[in-house]
PDB file of N, CA and C in Angstrom:
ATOM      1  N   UNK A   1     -50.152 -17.268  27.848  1.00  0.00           N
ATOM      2  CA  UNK A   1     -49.160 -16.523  27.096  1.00  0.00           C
ATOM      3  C   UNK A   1     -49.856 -15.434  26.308  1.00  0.00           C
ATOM      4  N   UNK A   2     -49.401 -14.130  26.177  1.00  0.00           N
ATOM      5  CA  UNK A   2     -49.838 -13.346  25.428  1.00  0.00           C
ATOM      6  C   UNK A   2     -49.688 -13.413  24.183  1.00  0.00           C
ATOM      7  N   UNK A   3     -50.362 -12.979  22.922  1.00  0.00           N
ATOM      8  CA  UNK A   3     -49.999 -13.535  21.803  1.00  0.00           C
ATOM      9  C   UNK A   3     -48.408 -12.446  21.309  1.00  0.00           C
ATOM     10  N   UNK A   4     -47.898 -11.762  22.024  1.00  0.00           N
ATOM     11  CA  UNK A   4     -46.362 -11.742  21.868  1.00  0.00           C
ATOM     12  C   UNK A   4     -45.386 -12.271  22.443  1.00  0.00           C
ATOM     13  N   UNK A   5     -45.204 -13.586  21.939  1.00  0.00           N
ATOM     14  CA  UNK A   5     -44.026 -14.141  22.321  1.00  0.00           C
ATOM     15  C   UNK A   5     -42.976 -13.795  22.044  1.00  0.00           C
ATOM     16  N   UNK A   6     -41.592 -14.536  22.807  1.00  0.00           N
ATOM     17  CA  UNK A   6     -40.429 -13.913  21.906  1.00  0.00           C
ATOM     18  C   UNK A   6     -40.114 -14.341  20.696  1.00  0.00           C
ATOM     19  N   UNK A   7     -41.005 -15.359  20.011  1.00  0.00           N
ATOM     20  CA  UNK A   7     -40.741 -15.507  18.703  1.00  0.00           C
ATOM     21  C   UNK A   7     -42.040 -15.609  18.222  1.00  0.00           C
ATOM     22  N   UNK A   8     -42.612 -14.557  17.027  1.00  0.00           N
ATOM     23  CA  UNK A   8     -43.970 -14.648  16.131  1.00  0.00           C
ATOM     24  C   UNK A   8     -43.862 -14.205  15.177  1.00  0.00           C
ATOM     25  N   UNK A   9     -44.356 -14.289  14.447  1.00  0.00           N
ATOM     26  CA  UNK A   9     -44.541 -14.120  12.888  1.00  0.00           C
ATOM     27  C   UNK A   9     -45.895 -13.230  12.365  1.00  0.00           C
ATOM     28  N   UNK A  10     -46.493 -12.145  12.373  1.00  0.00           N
ATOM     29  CA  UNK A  10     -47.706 -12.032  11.549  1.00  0.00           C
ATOM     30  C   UNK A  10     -47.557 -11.258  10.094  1.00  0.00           C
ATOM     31  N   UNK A  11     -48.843 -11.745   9.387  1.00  0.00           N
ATOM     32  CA  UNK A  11     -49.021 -11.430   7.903  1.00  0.00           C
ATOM     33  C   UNK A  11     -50.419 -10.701   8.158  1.00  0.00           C
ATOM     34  N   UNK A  12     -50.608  -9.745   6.380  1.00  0.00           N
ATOM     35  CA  UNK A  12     -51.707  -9.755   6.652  1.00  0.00           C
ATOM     36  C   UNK A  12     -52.064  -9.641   5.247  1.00  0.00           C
ATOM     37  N   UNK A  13     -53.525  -9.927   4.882  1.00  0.00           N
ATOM     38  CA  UNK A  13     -54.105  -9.485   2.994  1.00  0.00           C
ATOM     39  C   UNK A  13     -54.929  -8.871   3.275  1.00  0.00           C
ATOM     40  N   UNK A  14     -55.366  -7.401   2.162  1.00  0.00           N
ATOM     41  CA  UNK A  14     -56.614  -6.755   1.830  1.00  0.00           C
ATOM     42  C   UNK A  14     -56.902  -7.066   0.909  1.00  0.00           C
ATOM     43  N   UNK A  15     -57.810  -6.733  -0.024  1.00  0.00           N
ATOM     44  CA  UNK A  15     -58.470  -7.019  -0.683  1.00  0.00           C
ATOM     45  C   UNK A  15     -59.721  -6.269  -1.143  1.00  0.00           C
ATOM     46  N   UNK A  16     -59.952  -5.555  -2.646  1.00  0.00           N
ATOM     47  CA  UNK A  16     -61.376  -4.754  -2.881  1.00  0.00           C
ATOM     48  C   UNK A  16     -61.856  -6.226  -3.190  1.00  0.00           C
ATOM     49  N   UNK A  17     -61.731  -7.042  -3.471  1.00  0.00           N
ATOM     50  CA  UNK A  17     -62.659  -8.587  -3.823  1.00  0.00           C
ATOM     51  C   UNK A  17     -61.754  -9.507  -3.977  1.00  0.00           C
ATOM     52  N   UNK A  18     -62.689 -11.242  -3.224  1.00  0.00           N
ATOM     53  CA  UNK A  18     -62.041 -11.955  -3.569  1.00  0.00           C
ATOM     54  C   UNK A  18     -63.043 -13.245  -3.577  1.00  0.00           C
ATOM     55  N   UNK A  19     -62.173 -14.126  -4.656  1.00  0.00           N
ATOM     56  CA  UNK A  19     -63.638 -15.666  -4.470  1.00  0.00           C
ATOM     57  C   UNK A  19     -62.857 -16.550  -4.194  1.00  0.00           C
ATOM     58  N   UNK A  20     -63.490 -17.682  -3.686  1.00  0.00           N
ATOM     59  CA  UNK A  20     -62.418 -18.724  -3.711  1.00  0.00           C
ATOM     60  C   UNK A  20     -63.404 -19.928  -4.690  1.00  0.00           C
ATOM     61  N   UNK A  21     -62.249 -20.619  -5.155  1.00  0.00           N
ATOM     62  CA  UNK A  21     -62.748 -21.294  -6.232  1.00  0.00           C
ATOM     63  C   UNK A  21     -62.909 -22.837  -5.666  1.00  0.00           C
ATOM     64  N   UNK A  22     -61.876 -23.168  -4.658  1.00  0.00           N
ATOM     65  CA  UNK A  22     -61.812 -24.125  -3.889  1.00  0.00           C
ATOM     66  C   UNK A  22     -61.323 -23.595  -2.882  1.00  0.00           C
ATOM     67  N   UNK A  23     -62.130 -24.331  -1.805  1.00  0.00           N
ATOM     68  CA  UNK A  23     -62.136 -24.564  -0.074  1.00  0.00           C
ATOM     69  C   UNK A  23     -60.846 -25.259  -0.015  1.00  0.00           C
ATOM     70  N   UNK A  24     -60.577 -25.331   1.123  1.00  0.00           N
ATOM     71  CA  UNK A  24     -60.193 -26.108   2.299  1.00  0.00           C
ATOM     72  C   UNK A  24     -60.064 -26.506   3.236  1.00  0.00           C
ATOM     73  N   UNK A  25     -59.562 -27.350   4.073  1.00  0.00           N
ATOM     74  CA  UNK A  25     -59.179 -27.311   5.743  1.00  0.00           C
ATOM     75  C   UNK A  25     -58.463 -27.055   5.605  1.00  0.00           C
ATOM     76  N   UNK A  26     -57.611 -25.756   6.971  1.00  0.00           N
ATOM     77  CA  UNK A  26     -56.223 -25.528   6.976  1.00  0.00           C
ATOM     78  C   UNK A  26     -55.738 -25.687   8.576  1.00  0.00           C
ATOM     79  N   UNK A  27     -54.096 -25.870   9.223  1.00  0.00           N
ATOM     80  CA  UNK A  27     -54.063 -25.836  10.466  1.00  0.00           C
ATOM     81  C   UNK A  27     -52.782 -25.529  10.478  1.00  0.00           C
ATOM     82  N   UNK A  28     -52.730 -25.199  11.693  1.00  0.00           N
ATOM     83  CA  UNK A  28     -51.335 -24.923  12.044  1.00  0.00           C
ATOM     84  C   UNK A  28     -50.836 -25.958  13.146  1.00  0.00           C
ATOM     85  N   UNK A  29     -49.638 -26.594  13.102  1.00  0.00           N
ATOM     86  CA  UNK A  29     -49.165 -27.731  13.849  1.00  0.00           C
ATOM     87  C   UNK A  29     -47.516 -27.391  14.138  1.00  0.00           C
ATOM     88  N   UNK A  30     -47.295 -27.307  15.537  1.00  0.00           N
ATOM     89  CA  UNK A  30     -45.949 -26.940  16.386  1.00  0.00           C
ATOM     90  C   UNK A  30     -45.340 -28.180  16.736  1.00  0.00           C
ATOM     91  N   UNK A  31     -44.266 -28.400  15.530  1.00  0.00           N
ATOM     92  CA  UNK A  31     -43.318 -29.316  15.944  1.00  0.00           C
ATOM     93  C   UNK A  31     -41.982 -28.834  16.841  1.00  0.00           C
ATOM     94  N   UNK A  32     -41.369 -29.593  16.940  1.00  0.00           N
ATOM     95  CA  UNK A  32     -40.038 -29.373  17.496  1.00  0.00           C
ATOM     96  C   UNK A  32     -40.232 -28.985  19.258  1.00  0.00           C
ATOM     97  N   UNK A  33     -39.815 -27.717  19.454  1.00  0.00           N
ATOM     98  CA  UNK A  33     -39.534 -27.743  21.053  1.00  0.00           C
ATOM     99  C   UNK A  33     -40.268 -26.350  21.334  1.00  0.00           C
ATOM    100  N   UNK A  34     -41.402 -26.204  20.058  1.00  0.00           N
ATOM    101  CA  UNK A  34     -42.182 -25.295  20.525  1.00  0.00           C
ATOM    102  C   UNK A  34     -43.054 -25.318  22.035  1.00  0.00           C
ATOM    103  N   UNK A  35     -42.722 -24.612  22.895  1.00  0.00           N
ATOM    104  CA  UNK A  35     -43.763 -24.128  24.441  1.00  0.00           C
ATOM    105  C   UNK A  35     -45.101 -24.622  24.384  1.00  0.00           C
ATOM    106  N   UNK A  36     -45.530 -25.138  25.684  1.00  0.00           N
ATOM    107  CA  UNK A  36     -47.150 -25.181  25.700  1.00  0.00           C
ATOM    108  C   UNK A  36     -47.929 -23.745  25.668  1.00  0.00           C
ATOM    109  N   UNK A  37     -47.269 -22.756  24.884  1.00  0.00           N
ATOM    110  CA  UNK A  37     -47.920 -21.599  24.838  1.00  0.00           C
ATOM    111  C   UNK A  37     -47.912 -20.955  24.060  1.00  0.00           C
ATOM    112  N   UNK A  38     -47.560 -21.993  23.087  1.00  0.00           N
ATOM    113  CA  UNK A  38     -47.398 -21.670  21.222  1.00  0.00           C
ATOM    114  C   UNK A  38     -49.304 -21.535  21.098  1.00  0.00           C
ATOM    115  N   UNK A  39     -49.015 -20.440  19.994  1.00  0.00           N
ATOM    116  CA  UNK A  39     -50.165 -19.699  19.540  1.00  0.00           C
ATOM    117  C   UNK A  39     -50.743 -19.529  18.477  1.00  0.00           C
ATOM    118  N   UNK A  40     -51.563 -19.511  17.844  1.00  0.00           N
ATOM    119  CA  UNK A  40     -51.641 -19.436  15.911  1.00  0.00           C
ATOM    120  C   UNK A  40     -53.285 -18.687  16.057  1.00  0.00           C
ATOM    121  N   UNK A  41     -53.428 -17.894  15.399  1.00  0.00           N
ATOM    122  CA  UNK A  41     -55.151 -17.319  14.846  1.00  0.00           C
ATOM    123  C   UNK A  41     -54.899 -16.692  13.721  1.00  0.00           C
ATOM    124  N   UNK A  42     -56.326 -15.998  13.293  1.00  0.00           N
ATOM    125  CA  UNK A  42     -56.739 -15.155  12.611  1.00  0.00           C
ATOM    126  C   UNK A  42     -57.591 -14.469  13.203  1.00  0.00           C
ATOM    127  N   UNK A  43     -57.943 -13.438  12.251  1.00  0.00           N
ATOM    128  CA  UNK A  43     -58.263 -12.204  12.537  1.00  0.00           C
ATOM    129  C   UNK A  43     -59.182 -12.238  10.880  1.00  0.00           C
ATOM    130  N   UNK A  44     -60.667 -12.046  10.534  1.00  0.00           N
ATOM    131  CA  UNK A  44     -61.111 -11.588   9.413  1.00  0.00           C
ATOM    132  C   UNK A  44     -62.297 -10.676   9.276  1.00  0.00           C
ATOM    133  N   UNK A  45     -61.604  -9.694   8.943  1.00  0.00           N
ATOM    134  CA  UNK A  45     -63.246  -9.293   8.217  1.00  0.00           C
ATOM    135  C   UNK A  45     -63.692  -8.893   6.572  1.00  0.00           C
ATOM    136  N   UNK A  46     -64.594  -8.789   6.757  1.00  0.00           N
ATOM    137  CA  UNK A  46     -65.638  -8.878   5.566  1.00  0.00           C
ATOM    138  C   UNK A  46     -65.585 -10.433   4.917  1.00  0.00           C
ATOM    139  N   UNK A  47     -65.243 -11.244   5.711  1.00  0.00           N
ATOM    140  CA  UNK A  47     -65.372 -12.810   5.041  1.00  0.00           C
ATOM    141  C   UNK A  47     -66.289 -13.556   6.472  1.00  0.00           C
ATOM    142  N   UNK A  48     -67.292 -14.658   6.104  1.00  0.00           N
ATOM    143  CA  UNK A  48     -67.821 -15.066   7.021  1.00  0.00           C
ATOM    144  C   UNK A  48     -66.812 -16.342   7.576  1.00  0.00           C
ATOM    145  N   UNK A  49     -67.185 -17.104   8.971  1.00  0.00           N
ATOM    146  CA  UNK A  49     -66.248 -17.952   9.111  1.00  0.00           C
ATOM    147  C   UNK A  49     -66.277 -19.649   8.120  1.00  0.00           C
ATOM    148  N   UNK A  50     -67.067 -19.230   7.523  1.00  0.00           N
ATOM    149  CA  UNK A  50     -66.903 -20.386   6.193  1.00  0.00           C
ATOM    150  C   UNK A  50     -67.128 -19.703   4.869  1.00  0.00           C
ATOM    151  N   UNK A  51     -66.272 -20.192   4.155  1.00  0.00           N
ATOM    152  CA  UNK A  51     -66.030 -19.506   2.591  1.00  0.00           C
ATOM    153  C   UNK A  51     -66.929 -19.846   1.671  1.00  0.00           C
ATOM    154  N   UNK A  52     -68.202 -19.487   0.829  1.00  0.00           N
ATOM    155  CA  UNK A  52     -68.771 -20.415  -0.228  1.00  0.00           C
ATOM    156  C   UNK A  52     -67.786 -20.289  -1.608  1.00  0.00           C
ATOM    157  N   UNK A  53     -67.660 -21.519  -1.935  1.00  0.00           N
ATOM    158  CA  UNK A  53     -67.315 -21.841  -3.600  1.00  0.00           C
ATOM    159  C   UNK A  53     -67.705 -21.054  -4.153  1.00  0.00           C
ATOM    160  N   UNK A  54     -66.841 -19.824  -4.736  1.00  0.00           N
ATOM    161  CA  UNK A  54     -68.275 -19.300  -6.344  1.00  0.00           C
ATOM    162  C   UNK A  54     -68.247 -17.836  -5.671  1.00  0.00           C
ATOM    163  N   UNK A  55     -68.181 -17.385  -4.321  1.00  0.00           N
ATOM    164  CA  UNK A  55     -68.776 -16.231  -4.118  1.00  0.00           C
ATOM    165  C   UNK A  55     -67.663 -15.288  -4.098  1.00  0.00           C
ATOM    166  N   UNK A  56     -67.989 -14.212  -4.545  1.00  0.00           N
ATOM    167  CA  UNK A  56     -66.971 -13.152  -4.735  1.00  0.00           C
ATOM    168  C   UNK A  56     -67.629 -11.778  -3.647  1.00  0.00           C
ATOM    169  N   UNK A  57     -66.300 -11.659  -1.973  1.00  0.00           N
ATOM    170  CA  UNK A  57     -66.573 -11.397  -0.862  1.00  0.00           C
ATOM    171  C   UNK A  57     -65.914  -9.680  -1.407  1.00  0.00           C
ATOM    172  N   UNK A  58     -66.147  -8.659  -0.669  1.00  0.00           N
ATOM    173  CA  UNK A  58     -65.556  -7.383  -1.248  1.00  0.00           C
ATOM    174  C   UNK A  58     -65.480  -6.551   0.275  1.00  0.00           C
ATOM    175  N   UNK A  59     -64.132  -6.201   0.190  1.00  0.00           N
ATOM    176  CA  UNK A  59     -63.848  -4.936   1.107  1.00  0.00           C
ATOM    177  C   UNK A  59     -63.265  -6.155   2.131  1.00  0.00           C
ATOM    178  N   UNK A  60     -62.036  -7.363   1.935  1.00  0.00           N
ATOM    179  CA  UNK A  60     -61.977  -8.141   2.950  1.00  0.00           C
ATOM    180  C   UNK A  60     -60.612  -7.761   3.564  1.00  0.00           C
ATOM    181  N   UNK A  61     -60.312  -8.737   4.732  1.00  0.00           N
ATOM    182  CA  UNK A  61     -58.904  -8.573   4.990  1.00  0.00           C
ATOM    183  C   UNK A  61     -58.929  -9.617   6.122  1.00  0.00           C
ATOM    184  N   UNK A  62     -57.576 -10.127   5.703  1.00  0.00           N
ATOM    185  CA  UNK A  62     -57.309 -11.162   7.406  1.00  0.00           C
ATOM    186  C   UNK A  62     -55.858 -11.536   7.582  1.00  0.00           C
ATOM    187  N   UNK A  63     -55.640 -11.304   9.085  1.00  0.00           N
ATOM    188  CA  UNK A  63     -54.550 -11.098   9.832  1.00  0.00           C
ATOM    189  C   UNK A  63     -54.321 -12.519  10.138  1.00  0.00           C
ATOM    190  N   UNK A  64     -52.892 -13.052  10.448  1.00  0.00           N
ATOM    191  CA  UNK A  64     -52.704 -14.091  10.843  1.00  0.00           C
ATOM    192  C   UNK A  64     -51.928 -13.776  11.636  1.00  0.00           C
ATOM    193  N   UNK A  65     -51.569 -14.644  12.766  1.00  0.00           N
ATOM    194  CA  UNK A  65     -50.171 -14.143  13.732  1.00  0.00           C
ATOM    195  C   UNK A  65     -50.176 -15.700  13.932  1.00  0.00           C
ATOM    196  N   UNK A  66     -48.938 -15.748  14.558  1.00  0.00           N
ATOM    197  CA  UNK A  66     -48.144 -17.095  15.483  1.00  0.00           C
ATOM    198  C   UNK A  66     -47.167 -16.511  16.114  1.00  0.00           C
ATOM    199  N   UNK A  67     -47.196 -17.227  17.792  1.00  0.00           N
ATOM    200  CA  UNK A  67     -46.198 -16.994  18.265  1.00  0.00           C
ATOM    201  C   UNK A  67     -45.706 -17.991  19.289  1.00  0.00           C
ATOM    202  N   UNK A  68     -44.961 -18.221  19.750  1.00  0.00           N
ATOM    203  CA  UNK A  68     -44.372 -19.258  20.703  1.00  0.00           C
ATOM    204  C   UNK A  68     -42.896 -18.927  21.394  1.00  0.00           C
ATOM    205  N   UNK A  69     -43.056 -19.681  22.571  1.00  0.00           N
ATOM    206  CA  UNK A  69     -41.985 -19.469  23.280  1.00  0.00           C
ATOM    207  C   UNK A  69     -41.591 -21.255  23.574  1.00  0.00           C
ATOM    208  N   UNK A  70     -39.975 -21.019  23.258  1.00  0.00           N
ATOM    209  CA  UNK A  70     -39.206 -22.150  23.325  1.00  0.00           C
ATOM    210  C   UNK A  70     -38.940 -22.615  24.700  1.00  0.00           C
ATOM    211  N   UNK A  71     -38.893 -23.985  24.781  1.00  0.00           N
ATOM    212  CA  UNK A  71     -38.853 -24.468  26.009  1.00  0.00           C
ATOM    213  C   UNK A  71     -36.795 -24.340  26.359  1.00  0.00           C
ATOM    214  N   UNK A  72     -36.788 -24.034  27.181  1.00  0.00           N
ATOM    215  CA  UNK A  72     -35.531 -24.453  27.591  1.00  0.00           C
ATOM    216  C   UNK A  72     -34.776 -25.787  27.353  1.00  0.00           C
ATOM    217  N   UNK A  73     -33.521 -26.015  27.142  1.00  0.00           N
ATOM    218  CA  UNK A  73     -32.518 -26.636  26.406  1.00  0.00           C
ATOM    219  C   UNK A  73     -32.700 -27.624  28.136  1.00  0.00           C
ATOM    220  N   UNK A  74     -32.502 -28.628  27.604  1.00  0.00           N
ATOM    221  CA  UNK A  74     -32.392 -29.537  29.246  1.00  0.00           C
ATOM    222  C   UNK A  74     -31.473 -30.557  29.306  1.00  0.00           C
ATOM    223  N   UNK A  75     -30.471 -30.036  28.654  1.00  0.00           N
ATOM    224  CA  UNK A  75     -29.112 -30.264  29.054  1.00  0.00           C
ATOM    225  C   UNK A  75     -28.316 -30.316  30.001  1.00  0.00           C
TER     226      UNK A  75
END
């Protein structure tokens, strides 16, 4: 599936600086009658792919998208 389905969602943040004070794990999880071709990423730069506690990153930005296609009604 291409990441334009007929149904997606994207966001996005810039940023001249940012820290994080606390981490996390995060995920994205497709309930309901979302397609085997449901989709979720990011997109970042100026941040590495793990965040340190404490550090203040500058000039960042990151894209998120989701998209999925519904399975047919099987009625």
């Amino acid at each position: 599936m291409s990441d334009d389905g007929p149904i997606s969602f994207s966001s996005s943040v810039r940023a001249d600086e940012m820290t994080f004070h606390d981490v996390r794990d995060d995920e994205v999880t497709f309930h309901g009658d979302a397609g085997p071709g449901s989709w979720a990423g990011t997109r970042r730069e100026g941040l590495p792919d793990e965040v340190t506690p404490g550090v203040t990153y500058r000039q960042v930005q990151v894209d998120f998208r989701i998209a999925t296609e519904l399975e047919p009604d099987e009625r």
